[in-house]
PDB file of N, CA and C in Angstrom:
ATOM      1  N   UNK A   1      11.126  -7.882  -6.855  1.00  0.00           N
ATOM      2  CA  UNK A   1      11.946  -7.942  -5.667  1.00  0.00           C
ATOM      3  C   UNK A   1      13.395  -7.942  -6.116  1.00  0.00           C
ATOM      4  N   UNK A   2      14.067  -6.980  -5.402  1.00  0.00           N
ATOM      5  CA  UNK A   2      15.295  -6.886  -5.683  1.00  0.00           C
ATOM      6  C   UNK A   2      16.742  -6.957  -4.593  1.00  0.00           C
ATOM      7  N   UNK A   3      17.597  -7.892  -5.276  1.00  0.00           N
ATOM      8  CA  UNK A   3      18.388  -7.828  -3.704  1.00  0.00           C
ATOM      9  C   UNK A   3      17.926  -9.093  -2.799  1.00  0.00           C
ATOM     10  N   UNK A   4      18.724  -9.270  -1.290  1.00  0.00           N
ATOM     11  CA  UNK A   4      18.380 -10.318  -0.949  1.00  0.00           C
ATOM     12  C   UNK A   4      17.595  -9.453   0.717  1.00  0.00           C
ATOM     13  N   UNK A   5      16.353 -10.237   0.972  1.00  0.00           N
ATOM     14  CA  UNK A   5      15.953  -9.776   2.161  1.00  0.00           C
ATOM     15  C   UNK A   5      14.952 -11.000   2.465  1.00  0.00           C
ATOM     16  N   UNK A   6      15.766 -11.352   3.371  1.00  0.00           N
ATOM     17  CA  UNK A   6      14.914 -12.582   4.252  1.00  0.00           C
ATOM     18  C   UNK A   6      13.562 -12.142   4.360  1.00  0.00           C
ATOM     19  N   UNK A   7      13.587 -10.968   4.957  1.00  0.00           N
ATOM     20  CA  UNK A   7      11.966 -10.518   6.044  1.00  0.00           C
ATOM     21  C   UNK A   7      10.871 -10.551   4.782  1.00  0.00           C
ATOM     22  N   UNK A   8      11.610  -9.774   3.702  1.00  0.00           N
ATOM     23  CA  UNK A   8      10.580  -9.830   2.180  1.00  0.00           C
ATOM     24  C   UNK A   8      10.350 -11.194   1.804  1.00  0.00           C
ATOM     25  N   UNK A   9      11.250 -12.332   1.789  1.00  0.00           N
ATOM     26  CA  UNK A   9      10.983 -13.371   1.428  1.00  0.00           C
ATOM     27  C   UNK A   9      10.284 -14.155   2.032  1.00  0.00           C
ATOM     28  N   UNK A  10       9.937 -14.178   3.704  1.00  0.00           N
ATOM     29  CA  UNK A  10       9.599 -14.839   4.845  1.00  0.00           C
ATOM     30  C   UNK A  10       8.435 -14.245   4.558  1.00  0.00           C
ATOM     31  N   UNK A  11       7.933 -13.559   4.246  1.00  0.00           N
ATOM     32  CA  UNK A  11       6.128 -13.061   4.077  1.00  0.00           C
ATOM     33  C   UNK A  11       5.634 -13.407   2.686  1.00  0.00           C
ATOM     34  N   UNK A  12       6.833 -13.888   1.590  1.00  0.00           N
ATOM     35  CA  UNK A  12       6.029 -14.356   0.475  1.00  0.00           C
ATOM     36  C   UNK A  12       6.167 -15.633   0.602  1.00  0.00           C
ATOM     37  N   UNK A  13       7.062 -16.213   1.384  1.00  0.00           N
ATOM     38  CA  UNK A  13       6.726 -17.771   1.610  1.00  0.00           C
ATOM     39  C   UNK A  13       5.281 -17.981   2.258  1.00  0.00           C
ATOM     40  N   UNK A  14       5.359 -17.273   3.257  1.00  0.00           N
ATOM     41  CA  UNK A  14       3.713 -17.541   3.978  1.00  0.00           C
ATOM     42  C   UNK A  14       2.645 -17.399   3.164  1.00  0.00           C
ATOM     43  N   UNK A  15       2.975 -16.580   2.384  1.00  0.00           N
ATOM     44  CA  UNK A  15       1.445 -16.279   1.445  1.00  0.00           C
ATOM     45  C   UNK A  15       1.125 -17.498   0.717  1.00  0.00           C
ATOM     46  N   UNK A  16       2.373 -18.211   0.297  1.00  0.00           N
ATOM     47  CA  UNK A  16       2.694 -18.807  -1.099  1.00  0.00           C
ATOM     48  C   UNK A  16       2.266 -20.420  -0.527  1.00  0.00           C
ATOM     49  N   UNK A  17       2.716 -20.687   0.757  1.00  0.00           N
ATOM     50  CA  UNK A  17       2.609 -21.869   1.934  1.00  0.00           C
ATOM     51  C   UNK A  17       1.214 -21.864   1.998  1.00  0.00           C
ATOM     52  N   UNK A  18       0.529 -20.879   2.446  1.00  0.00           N
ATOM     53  CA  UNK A  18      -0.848 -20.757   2.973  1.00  0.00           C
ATOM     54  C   UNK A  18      -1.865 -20.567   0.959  1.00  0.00           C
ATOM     55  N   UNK A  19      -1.483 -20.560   0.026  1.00  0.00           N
ATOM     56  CA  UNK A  19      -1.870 -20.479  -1.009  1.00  0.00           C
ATOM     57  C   UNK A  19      -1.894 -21.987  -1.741  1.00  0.00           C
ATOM     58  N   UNK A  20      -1.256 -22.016  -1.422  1.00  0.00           N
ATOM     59  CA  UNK A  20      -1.265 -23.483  -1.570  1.00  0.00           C
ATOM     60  C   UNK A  20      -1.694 -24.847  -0.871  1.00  0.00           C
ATOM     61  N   UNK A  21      -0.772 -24.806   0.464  1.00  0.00           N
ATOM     62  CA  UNK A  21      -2.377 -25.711   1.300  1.00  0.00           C
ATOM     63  C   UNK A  21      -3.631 -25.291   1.023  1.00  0.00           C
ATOM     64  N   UNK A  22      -3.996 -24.052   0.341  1.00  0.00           N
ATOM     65  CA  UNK A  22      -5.700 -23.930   1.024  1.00  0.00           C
ATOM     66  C   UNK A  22      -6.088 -24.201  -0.772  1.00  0.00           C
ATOM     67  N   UNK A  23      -4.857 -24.867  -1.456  1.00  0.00           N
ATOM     68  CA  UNK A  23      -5.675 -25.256  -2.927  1.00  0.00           C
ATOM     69  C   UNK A  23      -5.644 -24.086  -3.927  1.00  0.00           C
ATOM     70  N   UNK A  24      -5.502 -22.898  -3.270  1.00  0.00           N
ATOM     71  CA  UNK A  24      -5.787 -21.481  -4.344  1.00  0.00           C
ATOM     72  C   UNK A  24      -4.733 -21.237  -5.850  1.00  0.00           C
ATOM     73  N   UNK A  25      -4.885 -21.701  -6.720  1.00  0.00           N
ATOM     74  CA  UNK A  25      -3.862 -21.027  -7.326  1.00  0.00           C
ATOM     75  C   UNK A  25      -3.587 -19.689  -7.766  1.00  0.00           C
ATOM     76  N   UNK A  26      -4.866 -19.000  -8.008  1.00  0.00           N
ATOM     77  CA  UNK A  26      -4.617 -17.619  -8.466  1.00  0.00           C
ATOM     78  C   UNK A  26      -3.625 -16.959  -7.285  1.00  0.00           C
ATOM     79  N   UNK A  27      -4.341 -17.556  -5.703  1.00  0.00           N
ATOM     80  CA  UNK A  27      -3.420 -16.626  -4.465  1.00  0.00           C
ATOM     81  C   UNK A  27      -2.140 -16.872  -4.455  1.00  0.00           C
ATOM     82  N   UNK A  28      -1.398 -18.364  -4.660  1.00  0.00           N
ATOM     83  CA  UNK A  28      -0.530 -18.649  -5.641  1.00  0.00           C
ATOM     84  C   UNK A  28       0.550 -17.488  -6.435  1.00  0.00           C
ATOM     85  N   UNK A  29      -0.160 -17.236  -7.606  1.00  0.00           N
ATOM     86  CA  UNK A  29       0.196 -16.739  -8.579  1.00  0.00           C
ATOM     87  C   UNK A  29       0.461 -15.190  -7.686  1.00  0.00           C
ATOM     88  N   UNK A  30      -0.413 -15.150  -7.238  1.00  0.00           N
ATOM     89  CA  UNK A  30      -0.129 -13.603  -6.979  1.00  0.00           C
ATOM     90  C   UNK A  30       0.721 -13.192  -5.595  1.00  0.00           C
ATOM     91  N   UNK A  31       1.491 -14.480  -5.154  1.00  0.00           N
ATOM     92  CA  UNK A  31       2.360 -14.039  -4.003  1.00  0.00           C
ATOM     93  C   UNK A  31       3.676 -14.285  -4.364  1.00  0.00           C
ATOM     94  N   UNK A  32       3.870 -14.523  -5.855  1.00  0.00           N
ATOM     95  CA  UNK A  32       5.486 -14.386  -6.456  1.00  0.00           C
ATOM     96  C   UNK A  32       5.263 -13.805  -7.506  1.00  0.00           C
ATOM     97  N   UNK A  33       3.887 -12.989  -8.076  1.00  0.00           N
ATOM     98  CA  UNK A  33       4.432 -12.065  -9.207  1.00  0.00           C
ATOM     99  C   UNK A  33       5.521 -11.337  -9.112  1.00  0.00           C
ATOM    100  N   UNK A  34       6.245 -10.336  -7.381  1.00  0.00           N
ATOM    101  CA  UNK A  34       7.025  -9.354  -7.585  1.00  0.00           C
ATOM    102  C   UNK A  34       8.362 -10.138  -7.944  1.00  0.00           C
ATOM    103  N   UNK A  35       7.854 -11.410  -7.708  1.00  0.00           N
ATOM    104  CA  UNK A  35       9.846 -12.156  -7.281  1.00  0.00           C
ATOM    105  C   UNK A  35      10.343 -12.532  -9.180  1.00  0.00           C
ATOM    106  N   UNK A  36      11.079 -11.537  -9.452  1.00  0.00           N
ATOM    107  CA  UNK A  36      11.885 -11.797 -10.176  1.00  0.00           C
ATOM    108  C   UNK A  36      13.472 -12.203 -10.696  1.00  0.00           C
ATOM    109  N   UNK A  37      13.734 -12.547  -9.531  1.00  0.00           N
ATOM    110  CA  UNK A  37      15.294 -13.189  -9.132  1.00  0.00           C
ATOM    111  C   UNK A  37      15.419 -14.435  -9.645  1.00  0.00           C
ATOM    112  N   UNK A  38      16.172 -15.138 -10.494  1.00  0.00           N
ATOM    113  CA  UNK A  38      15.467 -16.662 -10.204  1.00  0.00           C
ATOM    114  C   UNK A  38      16.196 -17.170  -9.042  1.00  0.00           C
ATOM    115  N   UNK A  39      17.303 -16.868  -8.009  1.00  0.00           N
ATOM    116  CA  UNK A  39      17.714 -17.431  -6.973  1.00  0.00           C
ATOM    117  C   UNK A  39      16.431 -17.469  -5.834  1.00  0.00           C
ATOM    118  N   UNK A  40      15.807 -16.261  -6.068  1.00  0.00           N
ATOM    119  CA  UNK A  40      14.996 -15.853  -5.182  1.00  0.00           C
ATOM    120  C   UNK A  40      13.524 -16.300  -4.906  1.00  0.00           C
ATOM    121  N   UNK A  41      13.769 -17.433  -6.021  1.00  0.00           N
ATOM    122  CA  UNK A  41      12.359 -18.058  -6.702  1.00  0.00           C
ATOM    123  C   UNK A  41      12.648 -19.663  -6.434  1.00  0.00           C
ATOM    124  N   UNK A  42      13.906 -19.566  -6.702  1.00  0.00           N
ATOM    125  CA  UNK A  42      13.945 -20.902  -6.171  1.00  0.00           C
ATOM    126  C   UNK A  42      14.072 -21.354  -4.573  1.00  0.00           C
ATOM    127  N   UNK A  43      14.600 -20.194  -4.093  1.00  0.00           N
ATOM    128  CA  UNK A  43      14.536 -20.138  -2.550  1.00  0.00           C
ATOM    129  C   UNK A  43      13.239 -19.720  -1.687  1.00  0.00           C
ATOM    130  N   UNK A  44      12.314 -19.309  -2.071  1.00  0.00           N
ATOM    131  CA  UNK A  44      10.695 -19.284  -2.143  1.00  0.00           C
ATOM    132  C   UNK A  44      10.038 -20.204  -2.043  1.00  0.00           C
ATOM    133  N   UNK A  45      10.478 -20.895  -3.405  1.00  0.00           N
ATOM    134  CA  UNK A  45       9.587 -22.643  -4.013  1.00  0.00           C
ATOM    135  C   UNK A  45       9.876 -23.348  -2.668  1.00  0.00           C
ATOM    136  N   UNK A  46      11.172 -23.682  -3.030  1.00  0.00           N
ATOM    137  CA  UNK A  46      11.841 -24.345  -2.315  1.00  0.00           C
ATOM    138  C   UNK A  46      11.377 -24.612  -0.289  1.00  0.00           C
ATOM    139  N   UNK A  47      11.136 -23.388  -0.226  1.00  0.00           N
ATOM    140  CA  UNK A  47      10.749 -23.287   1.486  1.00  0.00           C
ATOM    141  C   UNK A  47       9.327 -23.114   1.717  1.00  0.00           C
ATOM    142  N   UNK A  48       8.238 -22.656   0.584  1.00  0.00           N
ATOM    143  CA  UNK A  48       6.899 -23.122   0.725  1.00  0.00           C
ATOM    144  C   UNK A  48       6.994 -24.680   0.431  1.00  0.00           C
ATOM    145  N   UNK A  49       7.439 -25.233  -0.473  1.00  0.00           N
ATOM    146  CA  UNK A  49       7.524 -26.454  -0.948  1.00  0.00           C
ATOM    147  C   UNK A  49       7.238 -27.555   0.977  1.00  0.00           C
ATOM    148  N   UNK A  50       8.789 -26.895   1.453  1.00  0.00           N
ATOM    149  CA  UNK A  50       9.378 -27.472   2.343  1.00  0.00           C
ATOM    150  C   UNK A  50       7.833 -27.583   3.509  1.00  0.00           C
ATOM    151  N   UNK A  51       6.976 -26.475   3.812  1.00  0.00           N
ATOM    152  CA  UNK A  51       6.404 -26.293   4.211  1.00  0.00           C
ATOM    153  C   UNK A  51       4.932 -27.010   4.040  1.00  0.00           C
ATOM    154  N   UNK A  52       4.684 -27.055   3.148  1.00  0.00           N
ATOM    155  CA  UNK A  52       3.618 -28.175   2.139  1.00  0.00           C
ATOM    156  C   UNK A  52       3.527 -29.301   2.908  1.00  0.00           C
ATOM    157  N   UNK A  53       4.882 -30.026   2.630  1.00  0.00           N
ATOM    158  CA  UNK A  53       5.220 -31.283   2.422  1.00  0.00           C
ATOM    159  C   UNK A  53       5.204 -31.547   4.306  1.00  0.00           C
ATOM    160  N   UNK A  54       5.762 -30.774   5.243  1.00  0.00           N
ATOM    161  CA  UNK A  54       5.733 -30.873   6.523  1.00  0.00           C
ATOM    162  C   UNK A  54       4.417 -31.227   7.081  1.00  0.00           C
ATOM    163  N   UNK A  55       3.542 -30.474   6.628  1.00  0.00           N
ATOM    164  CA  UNK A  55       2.041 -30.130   6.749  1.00  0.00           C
ATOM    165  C   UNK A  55       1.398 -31.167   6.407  1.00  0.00           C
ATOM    166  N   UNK A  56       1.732 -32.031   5.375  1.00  0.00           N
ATOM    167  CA  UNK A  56       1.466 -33.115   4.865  1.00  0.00           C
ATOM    168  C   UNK A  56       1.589 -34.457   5.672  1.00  0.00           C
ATOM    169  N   UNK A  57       2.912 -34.464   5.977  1.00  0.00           N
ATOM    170  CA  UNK A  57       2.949 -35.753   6.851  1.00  0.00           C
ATOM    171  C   UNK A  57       3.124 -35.454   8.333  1.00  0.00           C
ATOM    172  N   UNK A  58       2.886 -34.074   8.631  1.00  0.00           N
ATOM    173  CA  UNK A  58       2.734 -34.438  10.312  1.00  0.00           C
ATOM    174  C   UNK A  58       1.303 -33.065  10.856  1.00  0.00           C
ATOM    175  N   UNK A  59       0.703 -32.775   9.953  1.00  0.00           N
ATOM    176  CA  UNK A  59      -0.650 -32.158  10.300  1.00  0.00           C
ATOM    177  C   UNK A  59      -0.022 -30.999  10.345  1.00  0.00           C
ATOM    178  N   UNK A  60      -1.384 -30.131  10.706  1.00  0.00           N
ATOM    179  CA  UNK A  60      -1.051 -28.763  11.058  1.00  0.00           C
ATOM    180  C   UNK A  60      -0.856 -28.514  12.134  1.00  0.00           C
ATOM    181  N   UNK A  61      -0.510 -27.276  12.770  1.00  0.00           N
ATOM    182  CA  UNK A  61      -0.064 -26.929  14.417  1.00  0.00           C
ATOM    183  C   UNK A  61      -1.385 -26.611  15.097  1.00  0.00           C
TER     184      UNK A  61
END
């Protein structure tokens, strides 16, 4: 991934959000192989992270 694009990043957060609540790591692994930015990696982590942790203390929707 190159460059900055929300819409690209907003669909690897979901993958990466939903890869992780559901425990998977390989699905994990394979929804930031393209991200090679490290801004872009930390802004990824960072907002699945955010997402995790929401999910965590107030359930799912």
């Amino acid at each position: 991934m190159t460059g900055y694009n929300w819409q690209a990043e907003s669909v690897i957060v979901d993958a990466l959000a939903d890869a992780l609540l559901a425990g998977d790591g390989p699905a994990a692994a394979r929804a930031v192989e393209a991200v090679t930015d490290p801004g872009a990696s930390a802004r990824i982590w960072g907002r699945a992270h955010l997402i995790v942790l929401w999910t965590e203390l107030a359930g799912k929707d």
